[in-house]
C-alpha atoms as a PDB file:
ATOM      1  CA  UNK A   1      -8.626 -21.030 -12.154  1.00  0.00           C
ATOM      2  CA  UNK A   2      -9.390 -18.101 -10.311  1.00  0.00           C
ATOM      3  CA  UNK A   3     -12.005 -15.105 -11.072  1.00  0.00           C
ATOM      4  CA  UNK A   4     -10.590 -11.249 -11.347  1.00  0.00           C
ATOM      5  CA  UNK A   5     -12.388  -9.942  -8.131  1.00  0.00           C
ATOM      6  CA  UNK A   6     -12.842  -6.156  -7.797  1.00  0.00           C
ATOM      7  CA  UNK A   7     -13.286  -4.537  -3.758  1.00  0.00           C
ATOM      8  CA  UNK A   8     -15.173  -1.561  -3.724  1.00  0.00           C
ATOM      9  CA  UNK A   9     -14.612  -0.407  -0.282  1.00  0.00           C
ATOM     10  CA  UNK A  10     -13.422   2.771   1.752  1.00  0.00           C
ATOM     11  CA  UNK A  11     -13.536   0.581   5.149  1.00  0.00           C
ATOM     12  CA  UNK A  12      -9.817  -0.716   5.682  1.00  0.00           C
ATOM     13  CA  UNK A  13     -10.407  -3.522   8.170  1.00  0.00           C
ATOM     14  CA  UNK A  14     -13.210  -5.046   5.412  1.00  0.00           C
ATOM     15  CA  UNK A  15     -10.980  -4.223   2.564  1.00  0.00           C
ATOM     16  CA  UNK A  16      -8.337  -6.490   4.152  1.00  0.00           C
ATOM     17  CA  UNK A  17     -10.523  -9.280   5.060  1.00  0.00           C
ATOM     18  CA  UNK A  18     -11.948  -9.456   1.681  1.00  0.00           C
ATOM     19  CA  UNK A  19      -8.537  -9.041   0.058  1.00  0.00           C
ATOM     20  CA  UNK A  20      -7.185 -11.928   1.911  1.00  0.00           C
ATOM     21  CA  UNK A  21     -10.606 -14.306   1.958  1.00  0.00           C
ATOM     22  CA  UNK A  22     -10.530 -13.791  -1.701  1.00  0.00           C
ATOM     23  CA  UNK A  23      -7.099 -14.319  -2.763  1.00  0.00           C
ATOM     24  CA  UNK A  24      -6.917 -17.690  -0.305  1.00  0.00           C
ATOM     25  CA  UNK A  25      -9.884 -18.768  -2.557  1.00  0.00           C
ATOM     26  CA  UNK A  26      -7.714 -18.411  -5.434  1.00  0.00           C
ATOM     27  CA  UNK A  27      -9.291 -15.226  -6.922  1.00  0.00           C
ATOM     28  CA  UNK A  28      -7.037 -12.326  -8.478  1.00  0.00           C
ATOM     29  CA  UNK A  29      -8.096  -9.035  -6.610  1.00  0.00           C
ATOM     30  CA  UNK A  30      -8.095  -5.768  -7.334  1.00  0.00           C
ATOM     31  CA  UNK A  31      -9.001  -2.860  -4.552  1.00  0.00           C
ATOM     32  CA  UNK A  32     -10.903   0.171  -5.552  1.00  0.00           C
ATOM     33  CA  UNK A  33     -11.438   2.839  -2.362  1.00  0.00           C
ATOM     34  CA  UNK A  34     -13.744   5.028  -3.588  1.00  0.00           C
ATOM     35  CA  UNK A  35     -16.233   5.420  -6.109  1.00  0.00           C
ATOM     36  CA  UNK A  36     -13.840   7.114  -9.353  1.00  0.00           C
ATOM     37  CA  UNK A  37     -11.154   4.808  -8.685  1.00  0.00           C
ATOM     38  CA  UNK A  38     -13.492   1.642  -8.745  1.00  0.00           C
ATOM     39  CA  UNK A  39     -15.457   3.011 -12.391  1.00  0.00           C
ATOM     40  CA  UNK A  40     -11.707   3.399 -13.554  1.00  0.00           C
ATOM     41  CA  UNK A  41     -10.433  -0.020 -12.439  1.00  0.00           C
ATOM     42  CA  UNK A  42     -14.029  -1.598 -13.883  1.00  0.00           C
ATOM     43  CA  UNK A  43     -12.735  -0.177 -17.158  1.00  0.00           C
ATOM     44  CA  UNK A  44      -9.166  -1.495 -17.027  1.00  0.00           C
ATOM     45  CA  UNK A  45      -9.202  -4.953 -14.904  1.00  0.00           C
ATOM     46  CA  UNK A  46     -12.301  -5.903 -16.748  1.00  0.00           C
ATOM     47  CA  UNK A  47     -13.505  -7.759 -13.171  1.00  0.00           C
ATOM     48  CA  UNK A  48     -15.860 -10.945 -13.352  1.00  0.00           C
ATOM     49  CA  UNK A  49     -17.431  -9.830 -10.320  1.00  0.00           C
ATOM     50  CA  UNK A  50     -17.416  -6.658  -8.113  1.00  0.00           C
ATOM     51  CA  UNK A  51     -18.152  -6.532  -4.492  1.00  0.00           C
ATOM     52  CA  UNK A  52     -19.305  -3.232  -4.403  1.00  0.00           C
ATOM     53  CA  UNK A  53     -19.778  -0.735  -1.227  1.00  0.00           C
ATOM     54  CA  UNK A  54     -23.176   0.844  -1.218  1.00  0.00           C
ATOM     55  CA  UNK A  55     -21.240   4.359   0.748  1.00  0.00           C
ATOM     56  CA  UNK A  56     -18.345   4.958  -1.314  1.00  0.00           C
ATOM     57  CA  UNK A  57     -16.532   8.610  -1.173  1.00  0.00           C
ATOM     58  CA  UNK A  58     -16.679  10.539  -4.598  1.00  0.00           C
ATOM     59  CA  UNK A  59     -19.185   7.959  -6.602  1.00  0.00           C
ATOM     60  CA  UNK A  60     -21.551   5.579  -4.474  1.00  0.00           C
ATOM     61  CA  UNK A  61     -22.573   2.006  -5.375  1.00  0.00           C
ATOM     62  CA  UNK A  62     -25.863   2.781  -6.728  1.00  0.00           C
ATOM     63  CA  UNK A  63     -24.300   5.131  -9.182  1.00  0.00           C
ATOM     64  CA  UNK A  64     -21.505   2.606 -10.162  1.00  0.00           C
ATOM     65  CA  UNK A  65     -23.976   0.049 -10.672  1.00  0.00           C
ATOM     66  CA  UNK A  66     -26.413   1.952 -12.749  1.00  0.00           C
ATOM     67  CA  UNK A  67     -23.535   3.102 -14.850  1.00  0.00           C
ATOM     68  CA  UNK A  68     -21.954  -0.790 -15.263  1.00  0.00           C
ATOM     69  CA  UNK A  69     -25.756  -1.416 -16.233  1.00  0.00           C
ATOM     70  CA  UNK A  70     -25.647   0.753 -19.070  1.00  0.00           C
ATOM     71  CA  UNK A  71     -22.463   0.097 -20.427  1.00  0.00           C
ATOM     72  CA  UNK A  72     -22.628  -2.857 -23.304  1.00  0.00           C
ATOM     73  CA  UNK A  73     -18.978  -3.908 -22.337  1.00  0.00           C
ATOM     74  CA  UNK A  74     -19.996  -4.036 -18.912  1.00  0.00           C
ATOM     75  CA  UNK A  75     -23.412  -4.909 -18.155  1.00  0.00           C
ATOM     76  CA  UNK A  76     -22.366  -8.266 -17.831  1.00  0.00           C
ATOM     77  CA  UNK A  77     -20.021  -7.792 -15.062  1.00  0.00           C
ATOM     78  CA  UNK A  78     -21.635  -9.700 -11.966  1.00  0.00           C
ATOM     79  CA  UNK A  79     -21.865  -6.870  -9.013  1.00  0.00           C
ATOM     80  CA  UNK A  80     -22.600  -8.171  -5.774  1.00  0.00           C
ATOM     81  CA  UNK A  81     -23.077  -5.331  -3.008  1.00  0.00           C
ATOM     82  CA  UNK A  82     -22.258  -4.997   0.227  1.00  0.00           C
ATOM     83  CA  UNK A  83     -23.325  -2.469   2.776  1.00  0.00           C
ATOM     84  CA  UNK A  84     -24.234  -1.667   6.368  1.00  0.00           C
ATOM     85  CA  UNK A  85     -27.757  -0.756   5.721  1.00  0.00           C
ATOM     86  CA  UNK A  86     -30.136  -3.796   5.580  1.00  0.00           C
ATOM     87  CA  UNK A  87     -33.353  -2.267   5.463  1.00  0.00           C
ATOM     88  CA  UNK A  88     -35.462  -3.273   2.447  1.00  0.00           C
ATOM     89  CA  UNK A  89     -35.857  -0.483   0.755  1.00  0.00           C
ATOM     90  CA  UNK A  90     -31.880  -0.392   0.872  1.00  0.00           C
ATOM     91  CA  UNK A  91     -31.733  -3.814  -0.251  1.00  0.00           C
ATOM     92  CA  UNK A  92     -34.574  -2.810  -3.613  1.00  0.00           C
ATOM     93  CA  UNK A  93     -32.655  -0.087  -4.624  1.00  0.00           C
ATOM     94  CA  UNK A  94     -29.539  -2.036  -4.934  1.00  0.00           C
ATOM     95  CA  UNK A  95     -31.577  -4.837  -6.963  1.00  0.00           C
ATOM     96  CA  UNK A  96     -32.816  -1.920  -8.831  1.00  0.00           C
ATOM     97  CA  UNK A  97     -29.423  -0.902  -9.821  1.00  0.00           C
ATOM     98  CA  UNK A  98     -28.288  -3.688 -10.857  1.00  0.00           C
ATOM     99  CA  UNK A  99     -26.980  -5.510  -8.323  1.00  0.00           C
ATOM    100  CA  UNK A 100     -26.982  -9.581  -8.912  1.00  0.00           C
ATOM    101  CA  UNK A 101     -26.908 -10.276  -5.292  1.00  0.00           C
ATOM    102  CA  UNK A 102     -26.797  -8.321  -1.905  1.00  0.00           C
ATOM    103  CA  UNK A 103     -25.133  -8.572   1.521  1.00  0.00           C
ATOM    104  CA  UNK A 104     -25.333  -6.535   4.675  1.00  0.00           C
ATOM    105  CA  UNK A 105     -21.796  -5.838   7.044  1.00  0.00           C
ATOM    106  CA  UNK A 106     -21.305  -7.434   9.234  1.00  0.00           C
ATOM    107  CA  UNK A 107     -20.999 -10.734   6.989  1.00  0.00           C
ATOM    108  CA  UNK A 108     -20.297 -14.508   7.585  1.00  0.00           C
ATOM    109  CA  UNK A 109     -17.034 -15.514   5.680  1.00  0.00           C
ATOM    110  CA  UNK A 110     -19.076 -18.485   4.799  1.00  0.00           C
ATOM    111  CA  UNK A 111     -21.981 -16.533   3.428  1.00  0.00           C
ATOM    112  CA  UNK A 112     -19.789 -13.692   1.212  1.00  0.00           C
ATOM    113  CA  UNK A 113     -17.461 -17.005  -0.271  1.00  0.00           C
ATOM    114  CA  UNK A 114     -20.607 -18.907  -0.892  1.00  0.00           C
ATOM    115  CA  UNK A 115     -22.529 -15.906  -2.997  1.00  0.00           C
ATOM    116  CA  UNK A 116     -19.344 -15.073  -4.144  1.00  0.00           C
ATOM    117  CA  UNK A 117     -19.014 -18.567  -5.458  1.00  0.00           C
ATOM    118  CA  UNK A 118     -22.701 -18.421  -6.800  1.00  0.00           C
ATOM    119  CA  UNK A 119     -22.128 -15.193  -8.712  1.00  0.00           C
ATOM    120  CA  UNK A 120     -18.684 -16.550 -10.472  1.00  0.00           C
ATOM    121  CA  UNK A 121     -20.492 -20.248 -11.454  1.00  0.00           C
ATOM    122  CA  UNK A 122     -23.087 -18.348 -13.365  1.00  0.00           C
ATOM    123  CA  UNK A 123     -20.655 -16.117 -14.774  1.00  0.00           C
ATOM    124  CA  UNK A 124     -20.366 -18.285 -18.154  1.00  0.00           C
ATOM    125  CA  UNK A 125     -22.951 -20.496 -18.131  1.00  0.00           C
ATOM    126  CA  UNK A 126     -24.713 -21.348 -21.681  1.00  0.00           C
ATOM    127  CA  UNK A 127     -27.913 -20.528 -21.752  1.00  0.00           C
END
């Protein structure tokens, strides 16, 4: 049974890669394309896991993150973000936020499906 899957991503060439690496994994998506429209969509799709754009227009992935993180109903929600800047200090602010995992562009199909995978199996797990 597939996972509800929410793109966070302005970057139309990555938004239909994921879309389609996603739903062939059996996975119902959802695309957000900038920050408002992703905080919305977190509210009504209830996702199990967002892969989440650092650079979003209107509301960027930090933000999103810290506000996920602070909502009871969401803090849950698994967030695994994505972005073109790899530098560490990119990569601890995202971990700061929130983020359960983190991925630099350009990614392996391999890698994103495996920590995508990763993410979802720990989704329910009893403690």
């Amino acid at each position: 049974m597939g996972k509800r899957i929410l793109v966070a991503e302005d970057e139309p060439n990555i938004v239909i890669s994921l879309d389609f690496l996603l739903k062939k994994a059996g996975h119902d998506v959802s695309i957000a394309r900038d920050g408002e429209e992703a905080l919305r969509l977190i509210r009504e799709v209830r996702p199990d896991l967002i892969v989440l754009d650092v650079m979003l227009p209107l509301v960027n992935g930090f933000e999103i993150c810290h506000r996920i993180r602070e909502d009871p109903a969401l803090r849950e929600t698994k967030v695994l973000m994505l972005t073109a800047r790899g530098r560490q200090t990119e990569i601890a602010r995202g971990l700061e936020a929130g983020a359960n995992a983190y991925m630099t562009k350009p990614f392996a199909t391999k890698e994103l499906l495996s920590a995508v995978a990763e993410l979802l199996r720990t989704d329910h797990a009893s403690p």
